[in-house]
N, C-alpha and C. Protein backbone atom coordinates (compact mmCIF):
# COMPACT_ATOMS: atom_id res chain seq x y z
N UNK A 1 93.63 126.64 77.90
CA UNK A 1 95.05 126.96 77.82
C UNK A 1 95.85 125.70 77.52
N UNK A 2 97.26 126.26 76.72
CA UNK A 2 97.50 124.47 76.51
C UNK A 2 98.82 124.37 77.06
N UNK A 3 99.20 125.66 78.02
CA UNK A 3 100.39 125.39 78.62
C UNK A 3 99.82 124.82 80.46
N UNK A 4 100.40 123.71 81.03
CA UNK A 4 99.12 123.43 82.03
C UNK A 4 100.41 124.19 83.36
N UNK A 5 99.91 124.62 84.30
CA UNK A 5 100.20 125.29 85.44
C UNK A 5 100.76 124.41 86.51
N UNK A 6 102.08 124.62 86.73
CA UNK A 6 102.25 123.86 87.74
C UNK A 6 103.01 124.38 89.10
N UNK A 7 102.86 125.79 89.18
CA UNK A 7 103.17 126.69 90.19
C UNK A 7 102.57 127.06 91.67
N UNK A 8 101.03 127.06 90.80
CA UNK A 8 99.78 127.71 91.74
C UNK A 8 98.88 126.86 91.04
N UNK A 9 97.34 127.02 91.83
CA UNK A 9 96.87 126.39 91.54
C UNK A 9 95.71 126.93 90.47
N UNK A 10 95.17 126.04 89.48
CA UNK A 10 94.76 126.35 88.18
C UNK A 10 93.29 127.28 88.69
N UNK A 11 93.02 126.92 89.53
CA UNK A 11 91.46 127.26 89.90
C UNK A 11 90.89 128.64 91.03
N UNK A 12 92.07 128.31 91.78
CA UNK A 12 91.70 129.69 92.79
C UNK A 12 93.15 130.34 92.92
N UNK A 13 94.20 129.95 92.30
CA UNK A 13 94.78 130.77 92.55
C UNK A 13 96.12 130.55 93.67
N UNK A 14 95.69 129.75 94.62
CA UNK A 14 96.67 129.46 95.74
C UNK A 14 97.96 128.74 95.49
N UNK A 15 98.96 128.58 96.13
CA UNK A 15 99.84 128.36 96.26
C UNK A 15 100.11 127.13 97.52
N UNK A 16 99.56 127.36 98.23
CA UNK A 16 100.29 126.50 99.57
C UNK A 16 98.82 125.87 100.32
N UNK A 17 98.46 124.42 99.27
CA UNK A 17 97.39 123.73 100.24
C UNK A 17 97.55 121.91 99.39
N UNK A 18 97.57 121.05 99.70
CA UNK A 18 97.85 119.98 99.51
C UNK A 18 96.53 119.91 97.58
N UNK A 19 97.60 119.31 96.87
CA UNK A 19 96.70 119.38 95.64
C UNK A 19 96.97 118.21 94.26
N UNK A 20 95.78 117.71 93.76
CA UNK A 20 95.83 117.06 92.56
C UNK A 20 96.32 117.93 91.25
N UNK A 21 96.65 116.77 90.25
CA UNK A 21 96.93 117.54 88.94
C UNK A 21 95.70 116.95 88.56
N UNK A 22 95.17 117.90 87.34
CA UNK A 22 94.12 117.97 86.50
C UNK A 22 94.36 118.63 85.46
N UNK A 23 94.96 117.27 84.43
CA UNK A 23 94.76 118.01 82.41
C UNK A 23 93.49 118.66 82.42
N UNK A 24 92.42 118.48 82.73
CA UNK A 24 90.81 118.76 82.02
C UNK A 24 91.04 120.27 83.02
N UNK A 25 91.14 120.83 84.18
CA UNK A 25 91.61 121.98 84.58
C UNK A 25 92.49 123.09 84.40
N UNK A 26 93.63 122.11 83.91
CA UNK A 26 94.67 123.02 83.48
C UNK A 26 96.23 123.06 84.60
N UNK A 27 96.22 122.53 85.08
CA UNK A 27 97.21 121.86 86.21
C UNK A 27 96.58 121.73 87.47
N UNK A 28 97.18 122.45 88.71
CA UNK A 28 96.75 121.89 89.75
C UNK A 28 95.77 122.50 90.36
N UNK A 29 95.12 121.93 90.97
CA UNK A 29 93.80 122.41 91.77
C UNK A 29 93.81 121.59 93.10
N UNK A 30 93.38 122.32 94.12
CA UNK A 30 93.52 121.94 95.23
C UNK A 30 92.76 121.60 96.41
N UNK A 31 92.59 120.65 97.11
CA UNK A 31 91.54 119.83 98.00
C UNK A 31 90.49 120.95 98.03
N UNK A 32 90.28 121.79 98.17
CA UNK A 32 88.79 122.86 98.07
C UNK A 32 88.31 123.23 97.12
N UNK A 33 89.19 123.26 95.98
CA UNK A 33 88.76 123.09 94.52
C UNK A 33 88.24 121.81 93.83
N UNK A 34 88.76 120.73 94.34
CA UNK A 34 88.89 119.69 93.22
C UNK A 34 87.25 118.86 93.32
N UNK A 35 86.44 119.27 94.18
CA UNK A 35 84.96 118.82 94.24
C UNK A 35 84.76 118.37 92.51
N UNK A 36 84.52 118.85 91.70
CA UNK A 36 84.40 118.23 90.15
C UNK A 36 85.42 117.75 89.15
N UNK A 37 86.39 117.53 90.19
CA UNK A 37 87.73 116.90 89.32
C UNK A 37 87.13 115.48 89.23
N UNK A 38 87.46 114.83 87.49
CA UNK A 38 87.35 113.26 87.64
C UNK A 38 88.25 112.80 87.13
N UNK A 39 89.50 113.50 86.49
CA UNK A 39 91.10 113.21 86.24
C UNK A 39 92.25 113.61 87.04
N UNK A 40 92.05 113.64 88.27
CA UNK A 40 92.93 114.21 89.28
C UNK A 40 93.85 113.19 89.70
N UNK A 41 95.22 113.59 89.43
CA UNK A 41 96.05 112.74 90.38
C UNK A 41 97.30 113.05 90.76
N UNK A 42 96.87 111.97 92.29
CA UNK A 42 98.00 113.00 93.51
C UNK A 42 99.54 112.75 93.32
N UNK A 43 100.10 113.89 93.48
CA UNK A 43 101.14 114.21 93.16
C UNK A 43 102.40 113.92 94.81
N UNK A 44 103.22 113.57 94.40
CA UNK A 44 103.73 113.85 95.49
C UNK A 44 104.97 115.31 95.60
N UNK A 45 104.81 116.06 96.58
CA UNK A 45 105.96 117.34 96.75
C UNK A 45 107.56 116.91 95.15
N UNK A 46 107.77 116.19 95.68
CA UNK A 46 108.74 115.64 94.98
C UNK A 46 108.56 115.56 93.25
N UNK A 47 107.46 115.21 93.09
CA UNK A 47 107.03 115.26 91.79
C UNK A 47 107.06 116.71 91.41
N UNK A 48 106.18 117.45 92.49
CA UNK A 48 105.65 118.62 92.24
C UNK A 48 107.00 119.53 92.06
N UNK A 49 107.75 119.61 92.35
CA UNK A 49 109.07 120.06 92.59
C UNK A 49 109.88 120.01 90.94
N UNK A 50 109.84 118.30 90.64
CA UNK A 50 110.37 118.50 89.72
C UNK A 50 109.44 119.17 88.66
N UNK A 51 108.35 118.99 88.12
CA UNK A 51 107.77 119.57 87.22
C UNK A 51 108.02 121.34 86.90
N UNK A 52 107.97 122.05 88.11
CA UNK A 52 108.37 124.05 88.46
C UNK A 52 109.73 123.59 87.82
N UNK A 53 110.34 122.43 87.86
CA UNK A 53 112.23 122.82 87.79
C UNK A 53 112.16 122.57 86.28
N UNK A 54 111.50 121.18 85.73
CA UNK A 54 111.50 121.10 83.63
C UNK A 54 110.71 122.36 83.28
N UNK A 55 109.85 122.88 83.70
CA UNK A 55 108.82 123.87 83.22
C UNK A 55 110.30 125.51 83.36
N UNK A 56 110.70 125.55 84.23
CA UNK A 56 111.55 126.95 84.57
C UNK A 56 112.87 126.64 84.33
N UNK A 57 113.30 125.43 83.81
CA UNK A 57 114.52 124.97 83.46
C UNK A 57 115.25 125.28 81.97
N UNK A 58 116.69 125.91 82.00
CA UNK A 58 117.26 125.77 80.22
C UNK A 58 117.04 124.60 79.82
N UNK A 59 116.76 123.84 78.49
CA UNK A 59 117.20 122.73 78.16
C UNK A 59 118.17 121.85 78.60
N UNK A 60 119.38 122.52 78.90
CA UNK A 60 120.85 121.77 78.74
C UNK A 60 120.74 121.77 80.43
N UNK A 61 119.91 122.09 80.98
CA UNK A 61 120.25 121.90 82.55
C UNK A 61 119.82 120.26 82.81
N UNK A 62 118.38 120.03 81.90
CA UNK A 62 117.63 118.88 81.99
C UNK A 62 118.30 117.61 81.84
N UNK A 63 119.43 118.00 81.00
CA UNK A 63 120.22 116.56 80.80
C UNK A 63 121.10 115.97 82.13
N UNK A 64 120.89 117.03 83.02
CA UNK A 64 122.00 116.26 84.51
C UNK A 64 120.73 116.39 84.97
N UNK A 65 119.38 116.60 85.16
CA UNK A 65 118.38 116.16 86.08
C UNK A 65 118.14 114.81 86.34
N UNK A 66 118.25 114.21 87.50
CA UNK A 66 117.67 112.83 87.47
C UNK A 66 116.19 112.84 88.68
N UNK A 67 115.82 111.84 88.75
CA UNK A 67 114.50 111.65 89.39
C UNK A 67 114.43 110.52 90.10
N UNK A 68 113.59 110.28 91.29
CA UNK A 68 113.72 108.69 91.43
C UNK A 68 112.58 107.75 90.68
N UNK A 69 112.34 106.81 90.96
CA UNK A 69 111.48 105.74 89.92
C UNK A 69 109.84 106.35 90.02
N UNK A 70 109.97 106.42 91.49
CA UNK A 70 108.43 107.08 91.99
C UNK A 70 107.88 108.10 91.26
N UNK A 71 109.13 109.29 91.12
CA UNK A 71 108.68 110.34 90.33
C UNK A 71 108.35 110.79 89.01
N UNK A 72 109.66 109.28 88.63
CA UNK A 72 109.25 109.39 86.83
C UNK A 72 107.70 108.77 86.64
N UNK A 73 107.24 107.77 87.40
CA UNK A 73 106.21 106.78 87.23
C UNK A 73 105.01 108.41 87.34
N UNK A 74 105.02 109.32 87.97
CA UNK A 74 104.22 110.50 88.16
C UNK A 74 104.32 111.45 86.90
N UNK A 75 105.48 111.71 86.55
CA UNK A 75 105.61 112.73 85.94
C UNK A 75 104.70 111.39 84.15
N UNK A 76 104.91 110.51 84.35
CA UNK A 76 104.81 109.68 82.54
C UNK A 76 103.24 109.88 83.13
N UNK A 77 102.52 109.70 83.94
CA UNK A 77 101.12 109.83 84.27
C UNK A 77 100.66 111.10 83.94
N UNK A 78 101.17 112.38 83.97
CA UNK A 78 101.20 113.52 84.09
C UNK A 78 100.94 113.75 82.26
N UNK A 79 101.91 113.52 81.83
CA UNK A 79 102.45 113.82 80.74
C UNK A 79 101.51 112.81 79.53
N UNK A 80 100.69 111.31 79.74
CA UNK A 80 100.32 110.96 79.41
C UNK A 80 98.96 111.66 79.34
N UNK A 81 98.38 111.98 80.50
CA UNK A 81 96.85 113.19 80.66
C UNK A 81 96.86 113.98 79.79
N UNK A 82 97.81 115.01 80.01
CA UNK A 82 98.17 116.08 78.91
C UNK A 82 98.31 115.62 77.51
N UNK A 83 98.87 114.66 76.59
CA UNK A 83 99.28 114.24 75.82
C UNK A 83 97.52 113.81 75.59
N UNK A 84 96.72 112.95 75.95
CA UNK A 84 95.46 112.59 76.01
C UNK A 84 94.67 113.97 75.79
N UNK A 85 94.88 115.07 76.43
CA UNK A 85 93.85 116.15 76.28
C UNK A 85 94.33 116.88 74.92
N UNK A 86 95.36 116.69 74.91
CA UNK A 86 95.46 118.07 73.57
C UNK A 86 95.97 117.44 72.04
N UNK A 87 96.42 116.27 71.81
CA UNK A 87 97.04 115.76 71.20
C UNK A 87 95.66 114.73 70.65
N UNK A 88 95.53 115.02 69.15
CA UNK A 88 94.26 114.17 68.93
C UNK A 88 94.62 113.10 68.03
N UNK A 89 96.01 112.54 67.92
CA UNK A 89 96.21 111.16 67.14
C UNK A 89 97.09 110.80 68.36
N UNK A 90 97.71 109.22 67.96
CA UNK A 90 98.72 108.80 68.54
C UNK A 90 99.86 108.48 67.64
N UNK A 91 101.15 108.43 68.01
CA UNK A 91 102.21 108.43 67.34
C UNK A 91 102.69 107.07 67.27
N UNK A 92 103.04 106.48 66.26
CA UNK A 92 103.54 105.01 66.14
C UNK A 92 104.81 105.12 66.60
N UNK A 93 105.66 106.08 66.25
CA UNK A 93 107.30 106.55 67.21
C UNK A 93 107.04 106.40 68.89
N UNK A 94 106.15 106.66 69.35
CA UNK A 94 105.89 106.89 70.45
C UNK A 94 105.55 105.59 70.95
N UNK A 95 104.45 104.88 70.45
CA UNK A 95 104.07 103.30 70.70
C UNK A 95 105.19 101.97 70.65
N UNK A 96 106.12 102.47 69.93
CA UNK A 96 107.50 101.86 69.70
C UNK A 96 108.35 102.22 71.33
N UNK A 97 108.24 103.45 71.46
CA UNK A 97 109.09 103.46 72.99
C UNK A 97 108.64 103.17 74.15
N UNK A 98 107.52 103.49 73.85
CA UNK A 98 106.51 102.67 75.16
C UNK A 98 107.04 101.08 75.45
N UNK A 99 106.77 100.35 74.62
CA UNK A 99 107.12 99.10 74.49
C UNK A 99 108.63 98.66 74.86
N UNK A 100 109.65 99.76 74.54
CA UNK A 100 110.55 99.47 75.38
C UNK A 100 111.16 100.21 76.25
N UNK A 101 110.08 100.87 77.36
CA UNK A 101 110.65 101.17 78.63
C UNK A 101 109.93 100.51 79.55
């Protein structure tokens, strides 16, 4: 799937148990699942929070969203996995902004 899940969890289904993200899964999977995760990483509530709000959000809401440093540093980790799993070149536009943030 190439939309990744960030509601419930990708693997069994649950909702409410402490959990990693996993591109190679498909979003999150959770401490009883993640036995064969080797791209998992922990998220904090806060992260997790914002991701349900960009994923279920209008566009024009996103522009007054802010985050704190912690969360953006999660969500560019997040977004870099994903970007790594499905995306099979890299963008020189993209390598340009890297460099200046």
């Amino acid at each position: 799937t190439l939309a990744a899940n960030f509601g419930r969890f990708a693997t069994c289904g649950s909702t409410d148990r402490p959990a990693v993200f996993s591109a190679a899964k498909g979003g999150l999977v959770c401490d009883e699942c993640n036995g064969d995760v080797i791209d998992g990483i922990v998220l904090d509530n806060s992260t997790l929070y914002s991701m349900q709000y960009i994923e279920s959000s209008k566009i024009e809401k996103l522009y007054t969203f802010t985050v704190t440093d912690k969360v953006m540093e999660q969500l560019r980790k997040v977004m870099k996995r994903l970007t790594e799993r499905y995306v099979d070149k890299s963008f020189k536009s993209l390598e340009i902004l890297e460099t200046l943030l």
